[in-house]
C-alpha atoms as a PDB file:
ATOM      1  CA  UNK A   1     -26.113 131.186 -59.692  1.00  0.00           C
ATOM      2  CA  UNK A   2     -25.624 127.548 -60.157  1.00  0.00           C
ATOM      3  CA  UNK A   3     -24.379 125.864 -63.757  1.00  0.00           C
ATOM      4  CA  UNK A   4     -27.995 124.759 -64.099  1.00  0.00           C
ATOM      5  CA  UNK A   5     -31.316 126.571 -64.657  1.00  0.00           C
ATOM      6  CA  UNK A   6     -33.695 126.129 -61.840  1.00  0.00           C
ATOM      7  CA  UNK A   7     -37.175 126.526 -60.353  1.00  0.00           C
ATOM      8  CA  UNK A   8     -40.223 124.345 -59.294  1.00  0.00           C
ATOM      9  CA  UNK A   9     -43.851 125.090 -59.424  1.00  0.00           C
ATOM     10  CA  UNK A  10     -46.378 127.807 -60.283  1.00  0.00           C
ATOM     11  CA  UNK A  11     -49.468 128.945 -58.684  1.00  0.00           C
ATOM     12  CA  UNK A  12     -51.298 126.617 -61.416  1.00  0.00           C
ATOM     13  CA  UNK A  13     -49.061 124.360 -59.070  1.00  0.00           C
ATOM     14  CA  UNK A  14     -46.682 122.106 -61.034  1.00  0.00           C
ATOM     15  CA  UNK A  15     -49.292 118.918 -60.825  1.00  0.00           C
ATOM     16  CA  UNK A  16     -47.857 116.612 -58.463  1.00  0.00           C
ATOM     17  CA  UNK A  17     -45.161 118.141 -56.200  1.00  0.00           C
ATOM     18  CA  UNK A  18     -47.817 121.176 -55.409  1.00  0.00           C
ATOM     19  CA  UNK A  19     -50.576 119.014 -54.913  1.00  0.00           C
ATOM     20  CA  UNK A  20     -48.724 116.945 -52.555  1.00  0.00           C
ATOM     21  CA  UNK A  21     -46.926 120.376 -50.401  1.00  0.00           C
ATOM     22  CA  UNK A  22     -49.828 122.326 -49.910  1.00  0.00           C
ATOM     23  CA  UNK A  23     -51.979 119.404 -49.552  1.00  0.00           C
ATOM     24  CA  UNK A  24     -55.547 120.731 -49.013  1.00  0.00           C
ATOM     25  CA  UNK A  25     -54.814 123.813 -50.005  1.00  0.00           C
ATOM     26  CA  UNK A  26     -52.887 122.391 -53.720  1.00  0.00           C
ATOM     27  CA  UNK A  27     -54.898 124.349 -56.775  1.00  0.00           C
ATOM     28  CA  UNK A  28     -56.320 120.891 -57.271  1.00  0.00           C
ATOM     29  CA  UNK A  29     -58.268 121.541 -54.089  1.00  0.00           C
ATOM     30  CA  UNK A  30     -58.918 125.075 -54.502  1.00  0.00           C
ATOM     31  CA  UNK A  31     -60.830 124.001 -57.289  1.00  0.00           C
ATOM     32  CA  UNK A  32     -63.177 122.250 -55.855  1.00  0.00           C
ATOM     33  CA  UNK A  33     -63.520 125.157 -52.982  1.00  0.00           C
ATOM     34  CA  UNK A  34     -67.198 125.807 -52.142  1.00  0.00           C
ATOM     35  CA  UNK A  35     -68.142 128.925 -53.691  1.00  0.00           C
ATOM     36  CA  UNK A  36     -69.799 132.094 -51.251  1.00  0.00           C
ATOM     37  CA  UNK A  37     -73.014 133.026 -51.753  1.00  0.00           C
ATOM     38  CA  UNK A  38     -72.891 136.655 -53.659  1.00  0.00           C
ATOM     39  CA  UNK A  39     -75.448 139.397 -53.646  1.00  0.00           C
ATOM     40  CA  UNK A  40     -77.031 140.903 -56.471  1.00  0.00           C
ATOM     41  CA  UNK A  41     -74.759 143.510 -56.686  1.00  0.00           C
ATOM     42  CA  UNK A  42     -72.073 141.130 -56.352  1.00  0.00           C
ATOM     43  CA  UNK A  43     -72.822 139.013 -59.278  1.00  0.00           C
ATOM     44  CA  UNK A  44     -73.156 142.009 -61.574  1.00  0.00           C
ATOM     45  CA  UNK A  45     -69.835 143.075 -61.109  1.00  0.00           C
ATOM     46  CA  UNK A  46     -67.805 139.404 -60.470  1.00  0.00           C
ATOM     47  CA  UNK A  47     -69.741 137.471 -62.607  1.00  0.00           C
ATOM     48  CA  UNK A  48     -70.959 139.925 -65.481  1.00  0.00           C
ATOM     49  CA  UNK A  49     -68.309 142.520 -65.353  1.00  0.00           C
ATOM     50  CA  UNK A  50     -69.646 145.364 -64.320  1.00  0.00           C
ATOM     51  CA  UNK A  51     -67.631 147.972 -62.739  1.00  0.00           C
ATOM     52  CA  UNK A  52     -68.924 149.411 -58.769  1.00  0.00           C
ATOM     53  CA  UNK A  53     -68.581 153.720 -59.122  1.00  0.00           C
ATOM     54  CA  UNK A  54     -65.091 155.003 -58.141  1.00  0.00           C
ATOM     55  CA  UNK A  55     -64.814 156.316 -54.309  1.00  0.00           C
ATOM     56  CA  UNK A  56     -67.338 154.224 -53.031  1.00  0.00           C
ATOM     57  CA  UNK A  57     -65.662 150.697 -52.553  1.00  0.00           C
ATOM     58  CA  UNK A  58     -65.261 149.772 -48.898  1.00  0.00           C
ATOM     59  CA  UNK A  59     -61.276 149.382 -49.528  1.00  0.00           C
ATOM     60  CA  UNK A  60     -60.285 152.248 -51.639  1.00  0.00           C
ATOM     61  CA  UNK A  61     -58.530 153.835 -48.982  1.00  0.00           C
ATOM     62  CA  UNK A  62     -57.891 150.915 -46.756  1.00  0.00           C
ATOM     63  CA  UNK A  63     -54.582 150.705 -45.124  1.00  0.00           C
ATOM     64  CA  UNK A  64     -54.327 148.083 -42.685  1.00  0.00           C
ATOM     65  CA  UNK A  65     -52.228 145.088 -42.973  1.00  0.00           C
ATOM     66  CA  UNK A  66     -53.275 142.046 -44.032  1.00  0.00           C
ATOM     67  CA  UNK A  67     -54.274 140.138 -47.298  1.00  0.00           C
ATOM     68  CA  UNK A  68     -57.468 140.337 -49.823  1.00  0.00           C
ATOM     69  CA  UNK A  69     -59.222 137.277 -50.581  1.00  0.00           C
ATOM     70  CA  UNK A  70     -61.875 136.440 -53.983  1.00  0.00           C
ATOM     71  CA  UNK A  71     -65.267 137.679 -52.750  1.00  0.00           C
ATOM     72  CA  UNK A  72     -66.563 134.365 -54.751  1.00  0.00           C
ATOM     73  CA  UNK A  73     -64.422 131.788 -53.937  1.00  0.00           C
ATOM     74  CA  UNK A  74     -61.966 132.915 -50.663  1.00  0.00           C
ATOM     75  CA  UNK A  75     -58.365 132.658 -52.726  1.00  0.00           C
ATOM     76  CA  UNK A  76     -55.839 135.065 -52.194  1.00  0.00           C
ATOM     77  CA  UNK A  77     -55.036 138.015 -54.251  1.00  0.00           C
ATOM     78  CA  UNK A  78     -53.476 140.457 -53.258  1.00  0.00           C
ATOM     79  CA  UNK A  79     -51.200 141.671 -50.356  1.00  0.00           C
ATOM     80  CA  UNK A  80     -51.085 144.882 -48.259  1.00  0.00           C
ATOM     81  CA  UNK A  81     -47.721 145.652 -49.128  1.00  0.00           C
ATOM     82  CA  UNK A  82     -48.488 145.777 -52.760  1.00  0.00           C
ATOM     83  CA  UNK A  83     -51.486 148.766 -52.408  1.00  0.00           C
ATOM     84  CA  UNK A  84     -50.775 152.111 -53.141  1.00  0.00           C
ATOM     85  CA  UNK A  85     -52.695 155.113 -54.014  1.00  0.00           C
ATOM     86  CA  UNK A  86     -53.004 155.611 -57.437  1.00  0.00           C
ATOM     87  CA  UNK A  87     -55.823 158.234 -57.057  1.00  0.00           C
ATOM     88  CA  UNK A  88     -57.916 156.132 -59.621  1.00  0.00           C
ATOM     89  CA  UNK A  89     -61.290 155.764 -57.110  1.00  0.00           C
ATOM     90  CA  UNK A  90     -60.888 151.673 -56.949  1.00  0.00           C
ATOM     91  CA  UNK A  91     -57.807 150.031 -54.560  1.00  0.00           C
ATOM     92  CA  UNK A  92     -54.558 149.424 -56.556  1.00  0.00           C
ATOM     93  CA  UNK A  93     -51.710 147.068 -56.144  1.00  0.00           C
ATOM     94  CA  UNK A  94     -48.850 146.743 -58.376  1.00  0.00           C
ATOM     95  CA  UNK A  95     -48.140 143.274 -58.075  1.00  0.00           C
ATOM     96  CA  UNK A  96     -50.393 139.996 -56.739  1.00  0.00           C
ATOM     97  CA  UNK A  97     -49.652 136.921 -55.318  1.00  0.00           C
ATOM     98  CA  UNK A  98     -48.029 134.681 -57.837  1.00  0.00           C
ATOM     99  CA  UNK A  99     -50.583 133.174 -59.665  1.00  0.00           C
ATOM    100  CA  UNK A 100     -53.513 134.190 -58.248  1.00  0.00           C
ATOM    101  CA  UNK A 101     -54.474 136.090 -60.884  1.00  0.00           C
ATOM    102  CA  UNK A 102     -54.731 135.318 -64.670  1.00  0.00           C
ATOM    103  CA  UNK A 103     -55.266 138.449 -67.285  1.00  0.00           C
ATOM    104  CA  UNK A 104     -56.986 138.024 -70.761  1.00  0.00           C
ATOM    105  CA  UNK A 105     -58.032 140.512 -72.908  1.00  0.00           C
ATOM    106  CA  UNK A 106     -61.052 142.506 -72.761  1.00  0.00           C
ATOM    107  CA  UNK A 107     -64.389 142.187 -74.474  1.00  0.00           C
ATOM    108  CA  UNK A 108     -63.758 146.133 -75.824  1.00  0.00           C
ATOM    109  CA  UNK A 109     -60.552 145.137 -77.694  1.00  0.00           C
ATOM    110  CA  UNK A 110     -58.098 147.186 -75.820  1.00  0.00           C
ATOM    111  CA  UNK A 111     -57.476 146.816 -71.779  1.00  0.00           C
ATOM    112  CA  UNK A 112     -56.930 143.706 -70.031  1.00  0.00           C
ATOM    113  CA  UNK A 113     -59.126 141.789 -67.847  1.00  0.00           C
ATOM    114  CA  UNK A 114     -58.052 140.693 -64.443  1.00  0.00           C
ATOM    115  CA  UNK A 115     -59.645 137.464 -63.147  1.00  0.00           C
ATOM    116  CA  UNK A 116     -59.577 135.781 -60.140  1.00  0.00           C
ATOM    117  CA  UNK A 117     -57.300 132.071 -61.328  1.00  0.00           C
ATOM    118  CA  UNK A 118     -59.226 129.810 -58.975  1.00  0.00           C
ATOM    119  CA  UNK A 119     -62.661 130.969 -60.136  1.00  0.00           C
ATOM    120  CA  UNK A 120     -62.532 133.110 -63.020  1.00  0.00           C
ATOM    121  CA  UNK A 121     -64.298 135.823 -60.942  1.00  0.00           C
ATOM    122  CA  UNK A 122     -64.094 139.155 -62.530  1.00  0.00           C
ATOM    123  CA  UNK A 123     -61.833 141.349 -60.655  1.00  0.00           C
ATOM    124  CA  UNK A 124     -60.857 144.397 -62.768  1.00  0.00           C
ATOM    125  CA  UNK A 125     -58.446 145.566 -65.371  1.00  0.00           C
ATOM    126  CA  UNK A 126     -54.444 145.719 -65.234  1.00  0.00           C
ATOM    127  CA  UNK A 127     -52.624 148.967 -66.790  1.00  0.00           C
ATOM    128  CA  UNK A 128     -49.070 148.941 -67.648  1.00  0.00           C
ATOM    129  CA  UNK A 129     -46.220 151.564 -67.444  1.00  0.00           C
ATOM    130  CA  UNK A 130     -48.322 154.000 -65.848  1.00  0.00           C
ATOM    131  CA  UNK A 131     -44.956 154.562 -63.721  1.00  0.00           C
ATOM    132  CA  UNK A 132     -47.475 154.824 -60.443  1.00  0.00           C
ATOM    133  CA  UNK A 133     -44.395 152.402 -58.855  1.00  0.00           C
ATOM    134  CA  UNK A 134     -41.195 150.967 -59.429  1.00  0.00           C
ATOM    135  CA  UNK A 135     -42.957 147.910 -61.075  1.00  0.00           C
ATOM    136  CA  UNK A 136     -45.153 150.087 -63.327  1.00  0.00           C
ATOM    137  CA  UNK A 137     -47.898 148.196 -63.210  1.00  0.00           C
ATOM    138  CA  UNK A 138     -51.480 149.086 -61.054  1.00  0.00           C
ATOM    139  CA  UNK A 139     -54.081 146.157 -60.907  1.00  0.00           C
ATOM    140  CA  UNK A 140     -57.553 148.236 -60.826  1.00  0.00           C
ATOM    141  CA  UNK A 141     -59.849 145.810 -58.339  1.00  0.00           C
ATOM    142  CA  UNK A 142     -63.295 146.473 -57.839  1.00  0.00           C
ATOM    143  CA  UNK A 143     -63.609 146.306 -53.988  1.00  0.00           C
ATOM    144  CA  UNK A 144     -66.926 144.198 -53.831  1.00  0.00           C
ATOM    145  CA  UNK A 145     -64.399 141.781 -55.777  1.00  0.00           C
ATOM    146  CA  UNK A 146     -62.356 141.447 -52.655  1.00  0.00           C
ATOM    147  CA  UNK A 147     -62.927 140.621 -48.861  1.00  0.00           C
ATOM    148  CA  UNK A 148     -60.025 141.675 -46.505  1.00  0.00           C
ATOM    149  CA  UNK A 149     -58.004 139.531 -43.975  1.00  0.00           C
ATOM    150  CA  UNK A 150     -56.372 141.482 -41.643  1.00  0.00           C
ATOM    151  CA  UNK A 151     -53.127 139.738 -40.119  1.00  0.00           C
ATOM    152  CA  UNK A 152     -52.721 140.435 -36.154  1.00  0.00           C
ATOM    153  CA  UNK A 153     -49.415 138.562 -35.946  1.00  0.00           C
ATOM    154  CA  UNK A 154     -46.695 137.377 -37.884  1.00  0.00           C
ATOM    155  CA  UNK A 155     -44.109 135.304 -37.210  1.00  0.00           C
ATOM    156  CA  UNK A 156     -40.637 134.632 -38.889  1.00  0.00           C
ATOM    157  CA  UNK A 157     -38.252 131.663 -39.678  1.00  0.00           C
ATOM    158  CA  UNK A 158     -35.102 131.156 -41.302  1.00  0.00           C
ATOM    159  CA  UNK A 159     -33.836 127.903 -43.400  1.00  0.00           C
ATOM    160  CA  UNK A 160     -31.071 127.332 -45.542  1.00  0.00           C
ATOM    161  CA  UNK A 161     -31.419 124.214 -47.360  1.00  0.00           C
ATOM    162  CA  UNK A 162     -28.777 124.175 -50.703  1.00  0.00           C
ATOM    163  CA  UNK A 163     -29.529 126.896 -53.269  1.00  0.00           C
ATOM    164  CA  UNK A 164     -31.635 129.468 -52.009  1.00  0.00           C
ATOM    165  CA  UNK A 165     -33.713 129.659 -55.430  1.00  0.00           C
ATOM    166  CA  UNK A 166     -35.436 126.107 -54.976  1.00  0.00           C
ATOM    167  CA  UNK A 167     -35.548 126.728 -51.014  1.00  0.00           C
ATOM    168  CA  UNK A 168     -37.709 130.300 -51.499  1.00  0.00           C
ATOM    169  CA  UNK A 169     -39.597 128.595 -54.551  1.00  0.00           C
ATOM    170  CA  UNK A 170     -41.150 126.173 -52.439  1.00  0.00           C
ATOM    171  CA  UNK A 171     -42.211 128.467 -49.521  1.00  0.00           C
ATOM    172  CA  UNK A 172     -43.442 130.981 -52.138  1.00  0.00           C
ATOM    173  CA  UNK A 173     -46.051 128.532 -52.533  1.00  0.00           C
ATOM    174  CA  UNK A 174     -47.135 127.468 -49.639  1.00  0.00           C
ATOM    175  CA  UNK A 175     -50.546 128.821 -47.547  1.00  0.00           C
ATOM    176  CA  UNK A 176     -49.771 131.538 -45.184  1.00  0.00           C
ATOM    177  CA  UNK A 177     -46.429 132.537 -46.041  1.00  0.00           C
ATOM    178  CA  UNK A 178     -46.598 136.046 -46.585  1.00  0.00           C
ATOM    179  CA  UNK A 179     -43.161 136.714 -47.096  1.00  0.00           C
ATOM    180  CA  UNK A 180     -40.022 135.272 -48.508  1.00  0.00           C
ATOM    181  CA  UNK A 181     -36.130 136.681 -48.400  1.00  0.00           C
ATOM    182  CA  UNK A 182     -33.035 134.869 -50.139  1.00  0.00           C
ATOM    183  CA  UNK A 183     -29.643 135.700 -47.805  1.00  0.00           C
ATOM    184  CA  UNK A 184     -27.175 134.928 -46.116  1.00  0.00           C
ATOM    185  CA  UNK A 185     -26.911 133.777 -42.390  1.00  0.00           C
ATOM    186  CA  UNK A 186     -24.362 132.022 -40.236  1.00  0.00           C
ATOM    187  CA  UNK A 187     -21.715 132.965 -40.426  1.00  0.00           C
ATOM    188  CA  UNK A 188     -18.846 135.803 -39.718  1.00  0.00           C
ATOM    189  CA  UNK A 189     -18.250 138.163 -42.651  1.00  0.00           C
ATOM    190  CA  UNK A 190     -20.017 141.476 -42.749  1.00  0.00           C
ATOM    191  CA  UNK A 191     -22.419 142.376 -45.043  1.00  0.00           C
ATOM    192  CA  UNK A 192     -21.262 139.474 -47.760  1.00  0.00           C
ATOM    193  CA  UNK A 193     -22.045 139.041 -51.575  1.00  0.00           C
ATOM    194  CA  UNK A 194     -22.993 136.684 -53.282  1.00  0.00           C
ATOM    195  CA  UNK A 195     -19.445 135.673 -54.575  1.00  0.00           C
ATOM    196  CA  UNK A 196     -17.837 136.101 -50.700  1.00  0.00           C
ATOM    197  CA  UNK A 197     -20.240 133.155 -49.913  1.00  0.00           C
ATOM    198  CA  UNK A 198     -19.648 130.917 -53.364  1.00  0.00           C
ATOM    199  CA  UNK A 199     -15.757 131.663 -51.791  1.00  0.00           C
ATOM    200  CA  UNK A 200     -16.416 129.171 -48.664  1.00  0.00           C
ATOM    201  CA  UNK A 201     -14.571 131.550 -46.664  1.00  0.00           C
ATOM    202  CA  UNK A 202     -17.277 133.519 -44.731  1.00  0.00           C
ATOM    203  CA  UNK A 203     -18.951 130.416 -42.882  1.00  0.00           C
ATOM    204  CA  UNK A 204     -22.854 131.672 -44.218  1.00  0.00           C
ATOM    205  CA  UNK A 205     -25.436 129.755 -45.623  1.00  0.00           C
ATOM    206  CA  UNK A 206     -27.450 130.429 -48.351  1.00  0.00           C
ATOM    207  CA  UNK A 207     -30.498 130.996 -46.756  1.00  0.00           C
ATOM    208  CA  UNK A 208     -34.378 132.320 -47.023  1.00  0.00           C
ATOM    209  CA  UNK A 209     -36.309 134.310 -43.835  1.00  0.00           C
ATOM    210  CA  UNK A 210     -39.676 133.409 -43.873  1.00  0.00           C
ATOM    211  CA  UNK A 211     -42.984 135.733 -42.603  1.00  0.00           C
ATOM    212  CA  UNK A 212     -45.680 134.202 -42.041  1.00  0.00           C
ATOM    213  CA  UNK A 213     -49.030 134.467 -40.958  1.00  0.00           C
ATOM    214  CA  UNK A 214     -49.360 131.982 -37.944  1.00  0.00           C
ATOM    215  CA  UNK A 215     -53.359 131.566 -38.072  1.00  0.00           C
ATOM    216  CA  UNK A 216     -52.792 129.552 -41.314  1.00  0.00           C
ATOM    217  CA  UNK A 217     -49.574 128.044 -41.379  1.00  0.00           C
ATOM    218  CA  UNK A 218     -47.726 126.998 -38.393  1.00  0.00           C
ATOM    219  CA  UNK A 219     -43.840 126.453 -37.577  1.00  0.00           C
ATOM    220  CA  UNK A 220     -44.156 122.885 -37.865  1.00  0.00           C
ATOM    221  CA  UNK A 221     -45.920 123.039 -41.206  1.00  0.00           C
ATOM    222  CA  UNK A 222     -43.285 125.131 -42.672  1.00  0.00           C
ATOM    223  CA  UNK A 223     -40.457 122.837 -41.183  1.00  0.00           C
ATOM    224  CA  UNK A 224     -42.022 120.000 -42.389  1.00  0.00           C
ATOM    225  CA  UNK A 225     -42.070 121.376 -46.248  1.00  0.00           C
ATOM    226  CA  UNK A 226     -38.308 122.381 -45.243  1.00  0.00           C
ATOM    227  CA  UNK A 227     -37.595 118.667 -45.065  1.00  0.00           C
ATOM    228  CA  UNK A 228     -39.593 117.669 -47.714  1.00  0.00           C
ATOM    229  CA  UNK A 229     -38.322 119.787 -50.256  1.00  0.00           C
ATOM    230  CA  UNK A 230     -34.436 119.078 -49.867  1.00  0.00           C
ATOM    231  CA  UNK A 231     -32.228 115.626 -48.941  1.00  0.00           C
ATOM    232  CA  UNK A 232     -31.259 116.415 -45.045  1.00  0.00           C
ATOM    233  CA  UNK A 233     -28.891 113.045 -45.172  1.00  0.00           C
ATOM    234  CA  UNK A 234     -26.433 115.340 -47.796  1.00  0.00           C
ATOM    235  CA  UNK A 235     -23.404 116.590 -45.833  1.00  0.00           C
ATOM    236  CA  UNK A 236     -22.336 120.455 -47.449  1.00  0.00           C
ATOM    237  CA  UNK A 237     -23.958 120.463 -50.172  1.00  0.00           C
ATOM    238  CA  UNK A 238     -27.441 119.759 -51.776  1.00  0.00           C
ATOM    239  CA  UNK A 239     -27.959 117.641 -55.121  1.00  0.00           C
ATOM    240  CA  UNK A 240     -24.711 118.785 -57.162  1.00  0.00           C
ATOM    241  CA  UNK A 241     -24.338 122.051 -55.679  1.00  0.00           C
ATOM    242  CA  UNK A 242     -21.292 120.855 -52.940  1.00  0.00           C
ATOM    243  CA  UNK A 243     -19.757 123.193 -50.060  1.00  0.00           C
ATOM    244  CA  UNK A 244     -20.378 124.433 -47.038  1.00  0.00           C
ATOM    245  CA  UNK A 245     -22.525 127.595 -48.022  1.00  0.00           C
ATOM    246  CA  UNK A 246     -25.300 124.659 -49.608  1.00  0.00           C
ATOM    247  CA  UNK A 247     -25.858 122.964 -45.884  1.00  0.00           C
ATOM    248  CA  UNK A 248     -29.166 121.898 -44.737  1.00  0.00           C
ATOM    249  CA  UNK A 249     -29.475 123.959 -41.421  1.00  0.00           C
ATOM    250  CA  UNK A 250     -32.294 125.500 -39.425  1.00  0.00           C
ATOM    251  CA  UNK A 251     -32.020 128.595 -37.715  1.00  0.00           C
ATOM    252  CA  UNK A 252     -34.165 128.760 -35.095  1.00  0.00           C
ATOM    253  CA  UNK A 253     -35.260 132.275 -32.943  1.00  0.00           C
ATOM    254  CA  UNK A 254     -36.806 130.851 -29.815  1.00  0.00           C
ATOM    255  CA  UNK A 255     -37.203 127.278 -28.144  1.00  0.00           C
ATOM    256  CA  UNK A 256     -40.604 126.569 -29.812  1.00  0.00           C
ATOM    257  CA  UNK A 257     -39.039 126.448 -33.367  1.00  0.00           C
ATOM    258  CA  UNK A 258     -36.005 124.385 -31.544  1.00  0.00           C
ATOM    259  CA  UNK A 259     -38.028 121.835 -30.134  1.00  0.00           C
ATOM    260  CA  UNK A 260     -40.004 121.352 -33.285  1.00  0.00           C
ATOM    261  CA  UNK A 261     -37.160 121.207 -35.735  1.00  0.00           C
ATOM    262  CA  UNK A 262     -35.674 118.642 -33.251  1.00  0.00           C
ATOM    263  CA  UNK A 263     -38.989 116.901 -32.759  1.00  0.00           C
ATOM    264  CA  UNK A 264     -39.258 116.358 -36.445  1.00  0.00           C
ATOM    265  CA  UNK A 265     -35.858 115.443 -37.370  1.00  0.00           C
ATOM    266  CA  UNK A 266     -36.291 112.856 -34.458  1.00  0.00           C
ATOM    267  CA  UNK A 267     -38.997 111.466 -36.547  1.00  0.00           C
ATOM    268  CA  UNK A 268     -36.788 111.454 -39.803  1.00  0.00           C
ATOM    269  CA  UNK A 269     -34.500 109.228 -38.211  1.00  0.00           C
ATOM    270  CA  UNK A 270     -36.945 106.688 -36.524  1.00  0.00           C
ATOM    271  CA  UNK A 271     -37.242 106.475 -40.146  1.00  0.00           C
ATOM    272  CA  UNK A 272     -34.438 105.420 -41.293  1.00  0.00           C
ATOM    273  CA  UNK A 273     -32.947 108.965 -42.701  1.00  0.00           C
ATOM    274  CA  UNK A 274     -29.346 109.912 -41.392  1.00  0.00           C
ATOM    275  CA  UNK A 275     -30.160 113.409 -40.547  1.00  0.00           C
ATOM    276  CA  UNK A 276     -27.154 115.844 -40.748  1.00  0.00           C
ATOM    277  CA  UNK A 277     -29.440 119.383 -40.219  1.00  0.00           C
ATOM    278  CA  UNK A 278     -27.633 121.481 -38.210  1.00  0.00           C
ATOM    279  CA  UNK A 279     -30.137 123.422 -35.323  1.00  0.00           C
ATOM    280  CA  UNK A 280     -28.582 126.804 -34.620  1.00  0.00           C
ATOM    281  CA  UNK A 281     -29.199 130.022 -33.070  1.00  0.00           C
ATOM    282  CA  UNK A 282     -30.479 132.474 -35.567  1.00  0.00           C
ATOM    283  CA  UNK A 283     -27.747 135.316 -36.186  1.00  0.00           C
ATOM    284  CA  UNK A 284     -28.032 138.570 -38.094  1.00  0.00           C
ATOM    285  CA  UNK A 285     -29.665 137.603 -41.838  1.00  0.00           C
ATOM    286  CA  UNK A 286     -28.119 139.371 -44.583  1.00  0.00           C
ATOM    287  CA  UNK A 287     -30.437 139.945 -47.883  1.00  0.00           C
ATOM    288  CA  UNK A 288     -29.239 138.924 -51.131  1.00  0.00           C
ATOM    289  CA  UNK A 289     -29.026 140.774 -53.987  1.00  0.00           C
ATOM    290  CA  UNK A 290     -31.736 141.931 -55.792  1.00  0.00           C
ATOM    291  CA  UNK A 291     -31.284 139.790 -58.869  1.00  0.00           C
ATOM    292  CA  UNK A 292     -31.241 136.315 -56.423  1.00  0.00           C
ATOM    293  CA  UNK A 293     -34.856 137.567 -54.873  1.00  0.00           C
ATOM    294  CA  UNK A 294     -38.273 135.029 -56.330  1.00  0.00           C
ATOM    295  CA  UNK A 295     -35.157 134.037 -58.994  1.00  0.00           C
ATOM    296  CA  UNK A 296     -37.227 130.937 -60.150  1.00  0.00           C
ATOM    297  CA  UNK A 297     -40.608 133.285 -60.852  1.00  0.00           C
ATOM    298  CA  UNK A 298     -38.758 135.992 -62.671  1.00  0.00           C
ATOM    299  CA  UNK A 299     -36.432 133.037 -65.166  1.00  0.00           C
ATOM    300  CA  UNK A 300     -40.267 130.823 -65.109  1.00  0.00           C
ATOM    301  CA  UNK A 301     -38.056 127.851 -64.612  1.00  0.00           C
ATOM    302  CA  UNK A 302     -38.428 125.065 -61.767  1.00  0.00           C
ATOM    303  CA  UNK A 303     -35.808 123.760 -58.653  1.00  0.00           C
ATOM    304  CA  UNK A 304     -33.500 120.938 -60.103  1.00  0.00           C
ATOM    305  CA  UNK A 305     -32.571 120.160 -56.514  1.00  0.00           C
ATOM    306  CA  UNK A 306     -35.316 120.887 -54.666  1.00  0.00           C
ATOM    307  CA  UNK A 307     -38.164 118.411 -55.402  1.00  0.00           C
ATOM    308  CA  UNK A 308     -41.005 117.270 -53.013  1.00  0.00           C
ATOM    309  CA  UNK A 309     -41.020 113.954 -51.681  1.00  0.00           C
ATOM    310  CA  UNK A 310     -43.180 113.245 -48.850  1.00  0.00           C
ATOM    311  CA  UNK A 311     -41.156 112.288 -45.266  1.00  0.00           C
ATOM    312  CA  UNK A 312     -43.472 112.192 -42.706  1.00  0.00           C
END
């Protein structure tokens, strides 16, 4: 994409940046998260690795949407999206929220453990090209591992704040966001690729659409890391990626996320910061292709142009 490798910070949080964007909720803090009490059963299987009998866990066959959490500690694993029936007796997913879960190999020499990252609960075992999905991989989770969230509401928001890579890596990271999509938004050309944009002749952005769960992060939180996490003085372009597809612009779908944005880039410039974010009606969002989607997680690199610095 650019002439320069990017990406920004892992679930084991990139020290400083992470700890400072997800503030209480940095892996720093999750650390030091109280840990729930846990039943006798419980224990055998999370903290001595036993395995509960296949069929009988409470989410085997549960399909509602929502989000799994550590039975020990409260972290989240897993998402809905990423369960599918594998026919195995324990609930499967085929991928988990990046980093939440570390793998190390098993005490009998051949499979590989799954552990919770934050805790080191045990959580199951991990099987590769099985060919179950198109990411050939199935997670095997114990249920009494896992409590379930279910999510009532979602919400969605768009930003487009220089590369898209650094923009989504960010979000990726922070509590609540359930969702992330690199695209293109703005502007007038149908359907447009990636080199259509780079052109300057279609009037998009590079931009990410954001869903989120609105019981733990709110529009203003999310708006706020959008600030924080690129320079909204820059005129077309971010860092040394220059032209009008790099602008720092929110795209707002109702008057809530309107009068936020403007409420917070009021506060950028009692501060001193020339604020050139553009506040526009959110159009039609075109997705990316596939190779641009979670770019910095696949290439494990970090955001050149895209680093935290606190604002507000």
């Amino acid at each position: 994409m650019k002439t320069i490798t990017l990406v920004a910070v892992a679930i084991i949080l990139a020290a400083t940046a992470l700890t400072l964007i997800d503030g209480s909720n940095s892996k720093e803090e999750d650390k030091k998260m109280k840990t729930n009490k846990l039943t006798a059963q419980e224990e055998q299987v999370i903290l001595h690795k036993g395995t509960e009998r296949p069929f009988t866990g409470a989410y085997y066959n549960n399909k509602s949407q929502g989000y799994y959490t550590c039975k020990q500690c409260d972290a989240p694993l897993y998402r809905s999206e990423d369960k599918f029936d594998s026919g195995c007796g324990w609930p499967s997913f085929d991928d988990e929220i990046y980093g939440a879960v570390k793998r190390i190999p098993d005490a009998d020499g051949v499979r590989i453990e799954i552990q919770c990252a934050n805790c080191n609960g045990h959580l199951g075992h991990v099987f590769l090209g099985e060919g179950f999905t198109k990411k050939n991989t199935r997670h095997c989770v114990n249920s009494i591992s896992l409590n379930f969230i279910p999510i009532e509401k979602t919400e969605r928001a768009i930003f487009a704040s220089g590369c898209f890579w650094g923009t989504e890596y960010h979000f990726r990271r922070m509590r609540g966001v359930l969702e992330t999509t690199v695209g293109y938004t703005g502007g007038h050309t149908e359907n447009p690729s990636y080199e259509d944009v780079c052109s300057g002749k279609t009037g998009h952005a590079e931009a990410m659409e954001v869903i989120f769960d609105p019981a733990r992060v709110s529009y203003e939180e999310l708006a706020r890391l959008f600030f924080e996490t690129h320079d909204p003085t820059q005129v077309n372009g971010q860092g040394p990626d220059i032209g009008d597809q790099y602008r720092s612009e929110i795209f707002y779908l109702d008057e809530h996320q309107k009068e936020t944005a403007q409420k917070l880039i009021d506060l950028l410039k009692a501060k001193g910061y020339k604020v050139v974010t553009r506040l526009t009606p959110a159009s039609r969002f075109w997705k990316a292709e596939n190779y641009h989607q979670e770019y910095y997680d696949k290439k494990h690199g970090t955001p050149y142009c895209h680093i935290y610095r606190k604002k507000f």
